[in-house]
PDB file of N, CA and C in Angstrom:
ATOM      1  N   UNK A   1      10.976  26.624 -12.460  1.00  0.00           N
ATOM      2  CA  UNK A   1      10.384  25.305 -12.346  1.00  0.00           C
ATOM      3  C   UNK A   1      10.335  24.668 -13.731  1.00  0.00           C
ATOM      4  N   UNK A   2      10.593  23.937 -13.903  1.00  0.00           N
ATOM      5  CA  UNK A   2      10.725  22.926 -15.045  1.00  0.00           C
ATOM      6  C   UNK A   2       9.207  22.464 -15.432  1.00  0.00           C
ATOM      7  N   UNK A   3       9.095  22.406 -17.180  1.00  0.00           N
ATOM      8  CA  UNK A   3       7.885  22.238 -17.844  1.00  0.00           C
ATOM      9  C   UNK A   3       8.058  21.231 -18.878  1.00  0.00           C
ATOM     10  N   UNK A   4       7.202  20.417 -18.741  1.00  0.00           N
ATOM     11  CA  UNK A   4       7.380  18.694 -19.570  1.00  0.00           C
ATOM     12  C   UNK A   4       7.648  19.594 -20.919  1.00  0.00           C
ATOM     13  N   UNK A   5       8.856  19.157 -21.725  1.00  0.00           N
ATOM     14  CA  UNK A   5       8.507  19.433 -23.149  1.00  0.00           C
ATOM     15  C   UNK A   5       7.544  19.051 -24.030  1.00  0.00           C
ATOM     16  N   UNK A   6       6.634  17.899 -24.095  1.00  0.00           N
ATOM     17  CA  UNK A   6       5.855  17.117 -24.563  1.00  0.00           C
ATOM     18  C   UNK A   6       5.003  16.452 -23.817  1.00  0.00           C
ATOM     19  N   UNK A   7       3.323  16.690 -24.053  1.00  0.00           N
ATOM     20  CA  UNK A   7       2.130  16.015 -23.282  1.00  0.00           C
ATOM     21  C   UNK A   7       2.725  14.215 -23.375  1.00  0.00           C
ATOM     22  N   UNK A   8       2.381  14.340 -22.285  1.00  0.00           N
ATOM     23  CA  UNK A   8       2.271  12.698 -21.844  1.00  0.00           C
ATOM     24  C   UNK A   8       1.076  11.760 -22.469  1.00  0.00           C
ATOM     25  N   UNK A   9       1.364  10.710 -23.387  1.00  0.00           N
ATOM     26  CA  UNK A   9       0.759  10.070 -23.958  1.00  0.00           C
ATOM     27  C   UNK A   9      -0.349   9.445 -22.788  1.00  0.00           C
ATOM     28  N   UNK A  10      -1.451   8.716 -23.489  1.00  0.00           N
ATOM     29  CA  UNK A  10      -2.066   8.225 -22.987  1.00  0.00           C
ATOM     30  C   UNK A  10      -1.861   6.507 -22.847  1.00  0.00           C
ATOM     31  N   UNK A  11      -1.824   6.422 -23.190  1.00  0.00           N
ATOM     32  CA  UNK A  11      -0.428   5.298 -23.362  1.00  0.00           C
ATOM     33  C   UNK A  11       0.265   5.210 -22.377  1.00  0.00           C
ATOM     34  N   UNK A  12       1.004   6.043 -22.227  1.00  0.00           N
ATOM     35  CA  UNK A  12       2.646   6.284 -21.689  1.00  0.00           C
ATOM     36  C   UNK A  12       1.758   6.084 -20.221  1.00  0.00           C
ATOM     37  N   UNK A  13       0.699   7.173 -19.995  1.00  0.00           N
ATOM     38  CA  UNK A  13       0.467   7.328 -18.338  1.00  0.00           C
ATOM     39  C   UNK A  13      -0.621   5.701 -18.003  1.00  0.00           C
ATOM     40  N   UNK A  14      -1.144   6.007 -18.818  1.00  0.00           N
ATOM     41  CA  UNK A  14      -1.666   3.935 -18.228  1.00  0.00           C
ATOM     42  C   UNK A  14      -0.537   3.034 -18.222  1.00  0.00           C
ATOM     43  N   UNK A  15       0.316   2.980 -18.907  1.00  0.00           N
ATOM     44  CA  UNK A  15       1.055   2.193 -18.454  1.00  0.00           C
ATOM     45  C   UNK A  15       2.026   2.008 -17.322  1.00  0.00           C
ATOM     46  N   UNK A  16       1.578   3.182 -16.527  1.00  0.00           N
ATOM     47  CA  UNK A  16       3.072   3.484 -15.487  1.00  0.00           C
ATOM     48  C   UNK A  16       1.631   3.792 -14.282  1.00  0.00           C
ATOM     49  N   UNK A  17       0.503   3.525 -14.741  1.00  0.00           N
ATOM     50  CA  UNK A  17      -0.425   2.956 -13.624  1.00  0.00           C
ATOM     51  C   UNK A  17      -0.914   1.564 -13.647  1.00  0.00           C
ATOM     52  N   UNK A  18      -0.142   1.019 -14.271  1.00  0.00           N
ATOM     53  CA  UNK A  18      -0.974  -0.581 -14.593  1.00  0.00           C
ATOM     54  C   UNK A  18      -0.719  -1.308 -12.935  1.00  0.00           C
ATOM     55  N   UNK A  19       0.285  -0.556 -12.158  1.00  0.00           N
ATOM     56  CA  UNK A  19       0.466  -1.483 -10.758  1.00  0.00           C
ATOM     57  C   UNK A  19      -0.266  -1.151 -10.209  1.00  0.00           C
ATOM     58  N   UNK A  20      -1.405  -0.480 -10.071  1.00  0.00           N
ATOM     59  CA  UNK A  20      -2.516   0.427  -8.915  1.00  0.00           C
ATOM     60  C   UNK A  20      -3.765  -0.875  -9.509  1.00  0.00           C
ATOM     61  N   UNK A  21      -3.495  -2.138  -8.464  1.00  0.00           N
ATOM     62  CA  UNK A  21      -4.626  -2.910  -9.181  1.00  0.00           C
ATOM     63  C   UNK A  21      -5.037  -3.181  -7.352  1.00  0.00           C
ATOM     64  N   UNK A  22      -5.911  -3.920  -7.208  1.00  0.00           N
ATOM     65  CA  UNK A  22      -6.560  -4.199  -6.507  1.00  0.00           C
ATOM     66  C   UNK A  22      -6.319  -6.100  -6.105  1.00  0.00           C
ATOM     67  N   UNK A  23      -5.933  -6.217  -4.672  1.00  0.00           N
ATOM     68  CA  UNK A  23      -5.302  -7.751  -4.540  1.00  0.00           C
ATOM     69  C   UNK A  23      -6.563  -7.843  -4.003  1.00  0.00           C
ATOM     70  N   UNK A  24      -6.305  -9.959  -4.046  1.00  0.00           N
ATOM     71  CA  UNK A  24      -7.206 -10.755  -3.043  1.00  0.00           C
ATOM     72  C   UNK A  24      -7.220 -10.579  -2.127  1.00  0.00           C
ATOM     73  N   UNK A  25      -8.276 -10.628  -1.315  1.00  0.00           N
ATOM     74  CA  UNK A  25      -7.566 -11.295   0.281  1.00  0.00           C
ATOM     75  C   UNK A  25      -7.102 -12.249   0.409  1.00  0.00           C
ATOM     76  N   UNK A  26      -6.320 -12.547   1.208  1.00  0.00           N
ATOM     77  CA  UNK A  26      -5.299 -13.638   1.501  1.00  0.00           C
ATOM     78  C   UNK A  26      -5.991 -13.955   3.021  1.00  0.00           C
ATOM     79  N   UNK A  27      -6.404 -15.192   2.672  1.00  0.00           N
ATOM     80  CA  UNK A  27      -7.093 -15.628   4.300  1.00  0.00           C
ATOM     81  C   UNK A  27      -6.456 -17.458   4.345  1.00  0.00           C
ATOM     82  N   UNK A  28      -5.993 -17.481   5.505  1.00  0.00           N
ATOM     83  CA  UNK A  28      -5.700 -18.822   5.692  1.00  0.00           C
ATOM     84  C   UNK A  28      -6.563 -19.514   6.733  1.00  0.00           C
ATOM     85  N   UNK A  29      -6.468 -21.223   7.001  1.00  0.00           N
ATOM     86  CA  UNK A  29      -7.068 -21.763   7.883  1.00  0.00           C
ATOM     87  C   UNK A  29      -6.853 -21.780   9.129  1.00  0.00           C
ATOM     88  N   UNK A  30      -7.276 -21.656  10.737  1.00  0.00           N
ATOM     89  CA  UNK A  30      -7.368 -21.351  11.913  1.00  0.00           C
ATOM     90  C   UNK A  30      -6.896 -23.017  11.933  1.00  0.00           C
ATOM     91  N   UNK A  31      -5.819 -23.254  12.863  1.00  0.00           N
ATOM     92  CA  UNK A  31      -5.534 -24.938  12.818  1.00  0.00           C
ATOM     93  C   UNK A  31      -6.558 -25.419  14.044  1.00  0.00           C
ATOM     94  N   UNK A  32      -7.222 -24.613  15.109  1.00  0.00           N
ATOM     95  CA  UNK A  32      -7.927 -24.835  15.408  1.00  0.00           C
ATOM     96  C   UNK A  32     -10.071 -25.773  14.815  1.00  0.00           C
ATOM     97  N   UNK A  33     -10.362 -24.561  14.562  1.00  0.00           N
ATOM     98  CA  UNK A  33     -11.692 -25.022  14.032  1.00  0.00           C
ATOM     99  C   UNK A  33     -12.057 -24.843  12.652  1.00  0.00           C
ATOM    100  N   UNK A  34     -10.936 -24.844  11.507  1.00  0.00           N
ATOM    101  CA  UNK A  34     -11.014 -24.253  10.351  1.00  0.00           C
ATOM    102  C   UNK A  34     -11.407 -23.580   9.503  1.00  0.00           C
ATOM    103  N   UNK A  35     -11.681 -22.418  10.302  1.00  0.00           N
ATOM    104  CA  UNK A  35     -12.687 -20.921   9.707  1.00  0.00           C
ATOM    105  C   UNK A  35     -11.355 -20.285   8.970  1.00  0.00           C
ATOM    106  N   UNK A  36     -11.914 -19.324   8.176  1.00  0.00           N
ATOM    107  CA  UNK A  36     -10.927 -18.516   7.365  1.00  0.00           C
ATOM    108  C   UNK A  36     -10.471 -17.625   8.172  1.00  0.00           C
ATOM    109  N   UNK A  37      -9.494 -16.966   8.304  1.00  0.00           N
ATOM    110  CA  UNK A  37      -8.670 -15.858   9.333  1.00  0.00           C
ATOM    111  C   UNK A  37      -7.627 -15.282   8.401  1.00  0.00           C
ATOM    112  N   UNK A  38      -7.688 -13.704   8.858  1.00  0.00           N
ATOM    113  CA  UNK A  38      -6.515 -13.102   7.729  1.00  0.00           C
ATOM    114  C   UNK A  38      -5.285 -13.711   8.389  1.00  0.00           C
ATOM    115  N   UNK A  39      -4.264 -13.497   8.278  1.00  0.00           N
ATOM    116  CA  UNK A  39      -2.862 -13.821   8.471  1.00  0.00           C
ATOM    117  C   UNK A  39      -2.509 -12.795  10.052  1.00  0.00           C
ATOM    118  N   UNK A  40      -2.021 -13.388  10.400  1.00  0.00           N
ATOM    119  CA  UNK A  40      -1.517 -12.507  11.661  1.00  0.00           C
ATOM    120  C   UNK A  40      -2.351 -12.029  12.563  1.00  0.00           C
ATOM    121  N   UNK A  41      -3.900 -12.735  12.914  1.00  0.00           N
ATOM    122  CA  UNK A  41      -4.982 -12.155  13.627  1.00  0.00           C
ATOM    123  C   UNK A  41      -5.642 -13.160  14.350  1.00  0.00           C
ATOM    124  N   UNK A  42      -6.429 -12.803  15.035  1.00  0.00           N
ATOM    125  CA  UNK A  42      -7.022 -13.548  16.515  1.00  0.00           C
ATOM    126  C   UNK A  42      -8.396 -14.345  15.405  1.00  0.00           C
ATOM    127  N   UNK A  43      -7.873 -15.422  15.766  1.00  0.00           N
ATOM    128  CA  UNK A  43      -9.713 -16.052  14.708  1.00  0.00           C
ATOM    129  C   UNK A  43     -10.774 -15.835  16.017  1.00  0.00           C
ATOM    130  N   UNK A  44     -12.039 -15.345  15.059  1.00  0.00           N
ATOM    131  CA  UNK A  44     -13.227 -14.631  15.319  1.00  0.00           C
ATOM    132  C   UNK A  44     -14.013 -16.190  16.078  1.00  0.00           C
ATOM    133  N   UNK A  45     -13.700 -16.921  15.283  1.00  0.00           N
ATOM    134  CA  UNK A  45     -14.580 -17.877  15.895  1.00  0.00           C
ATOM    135  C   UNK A  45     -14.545 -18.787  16.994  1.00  0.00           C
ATOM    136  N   UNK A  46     -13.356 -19.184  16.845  1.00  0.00           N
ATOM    137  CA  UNK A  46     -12.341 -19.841  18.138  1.00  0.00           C
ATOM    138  C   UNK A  46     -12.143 -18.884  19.506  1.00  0.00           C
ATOM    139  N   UNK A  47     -11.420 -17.596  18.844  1.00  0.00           N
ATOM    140  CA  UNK A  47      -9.943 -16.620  20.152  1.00  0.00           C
ATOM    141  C   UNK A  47      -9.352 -17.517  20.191  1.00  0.00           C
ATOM    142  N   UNK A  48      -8.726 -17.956  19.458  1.00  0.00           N
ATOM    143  CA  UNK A  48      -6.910 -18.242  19.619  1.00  0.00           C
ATOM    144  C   UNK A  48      -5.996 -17.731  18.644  1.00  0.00           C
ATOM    145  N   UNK A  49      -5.135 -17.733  19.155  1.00  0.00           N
ATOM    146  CA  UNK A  49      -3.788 -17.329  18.180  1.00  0.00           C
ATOM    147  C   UNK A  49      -3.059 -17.758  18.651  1.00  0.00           C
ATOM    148  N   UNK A  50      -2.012 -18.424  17.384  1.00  0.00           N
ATOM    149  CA  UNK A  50      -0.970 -19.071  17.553  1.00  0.00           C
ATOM    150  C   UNK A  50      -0.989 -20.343  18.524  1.00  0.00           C
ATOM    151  N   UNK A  51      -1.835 -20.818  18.330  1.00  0.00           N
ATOM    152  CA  UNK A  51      -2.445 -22.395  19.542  1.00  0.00           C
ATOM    153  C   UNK A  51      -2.831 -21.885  20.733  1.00  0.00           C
ATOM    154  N   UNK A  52      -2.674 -20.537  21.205  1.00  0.00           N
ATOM    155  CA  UNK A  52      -3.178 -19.559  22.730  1.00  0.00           C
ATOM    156  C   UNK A  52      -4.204 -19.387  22.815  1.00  0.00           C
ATOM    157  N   UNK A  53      -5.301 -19.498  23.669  1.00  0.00           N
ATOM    158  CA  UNK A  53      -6.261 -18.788  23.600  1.00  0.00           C
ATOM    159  C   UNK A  53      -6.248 -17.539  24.182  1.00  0.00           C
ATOM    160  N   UNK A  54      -6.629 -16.263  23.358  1.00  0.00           N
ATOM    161  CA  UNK A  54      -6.333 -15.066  23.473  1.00  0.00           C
ATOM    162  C   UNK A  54      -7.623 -14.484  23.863  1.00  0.00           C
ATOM    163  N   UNK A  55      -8.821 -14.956  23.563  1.00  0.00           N
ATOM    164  CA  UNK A  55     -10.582 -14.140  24.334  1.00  0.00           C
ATOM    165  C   UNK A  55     -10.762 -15.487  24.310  1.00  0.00           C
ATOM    166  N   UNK A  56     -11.484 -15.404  25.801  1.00  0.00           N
ATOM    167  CA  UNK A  56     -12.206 -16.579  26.067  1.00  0.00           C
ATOM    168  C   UNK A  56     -13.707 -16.425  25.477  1.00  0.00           C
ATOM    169  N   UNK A  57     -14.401 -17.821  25.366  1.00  0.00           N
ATOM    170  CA  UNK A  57     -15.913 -17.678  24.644  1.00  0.00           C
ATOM    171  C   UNK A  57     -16.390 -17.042  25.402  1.00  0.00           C
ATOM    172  N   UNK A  58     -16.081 -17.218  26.802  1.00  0.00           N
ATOM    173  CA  UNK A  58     -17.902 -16.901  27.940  1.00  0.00           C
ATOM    174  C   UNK A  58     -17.747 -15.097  27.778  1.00  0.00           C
ATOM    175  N   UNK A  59     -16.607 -14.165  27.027  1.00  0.00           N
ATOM    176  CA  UNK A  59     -16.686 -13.392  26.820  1.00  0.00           C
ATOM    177  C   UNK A  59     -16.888 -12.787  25.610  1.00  0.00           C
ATOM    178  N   UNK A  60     -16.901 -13.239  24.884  1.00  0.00           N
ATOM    179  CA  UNK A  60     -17.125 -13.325  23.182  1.00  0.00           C
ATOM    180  C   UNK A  60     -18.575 -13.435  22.764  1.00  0.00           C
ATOM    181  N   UNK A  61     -19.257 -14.647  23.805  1.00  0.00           N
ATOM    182  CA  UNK A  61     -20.860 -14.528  23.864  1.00  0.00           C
ATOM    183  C   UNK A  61     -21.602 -13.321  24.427  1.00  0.00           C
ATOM    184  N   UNK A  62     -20.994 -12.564  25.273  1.00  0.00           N
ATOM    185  CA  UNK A  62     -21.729 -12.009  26.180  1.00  0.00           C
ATOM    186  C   UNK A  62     -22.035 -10.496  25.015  1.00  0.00           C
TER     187      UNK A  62
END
């Protein structure tokens, strides 16, 4: 099995973790009632997607 010839700087290894960061959320507007909604999901406040309504309220209240 193969053995690093030389310790890995400290340096060297933060820099080859600098991509392990942490994103925004990315939330867009419901064209319905303009609540925030992630991308690709049923808005919480409405049930619709994609102009459909996907849960009706009288079940959403209950």
């Amino acid at each position: 099995m193969a053995v690093p010839f030389r310790k890995t700087s400290k340096t060297r290894k933060r820099m080859r973790r600098t991509h392990y960061k942490i994103n925004a959320n990315v939330t867009t507007k419901c064209p319905k009632c303009g609540a925030d909604v992630k991308p690709h999901r049923v808005c919480k406040e409405c049930g619709t997607y994609k102009g459909e309504e996907v849960i009706s309220q009288e079940k959403a209240t209950e």
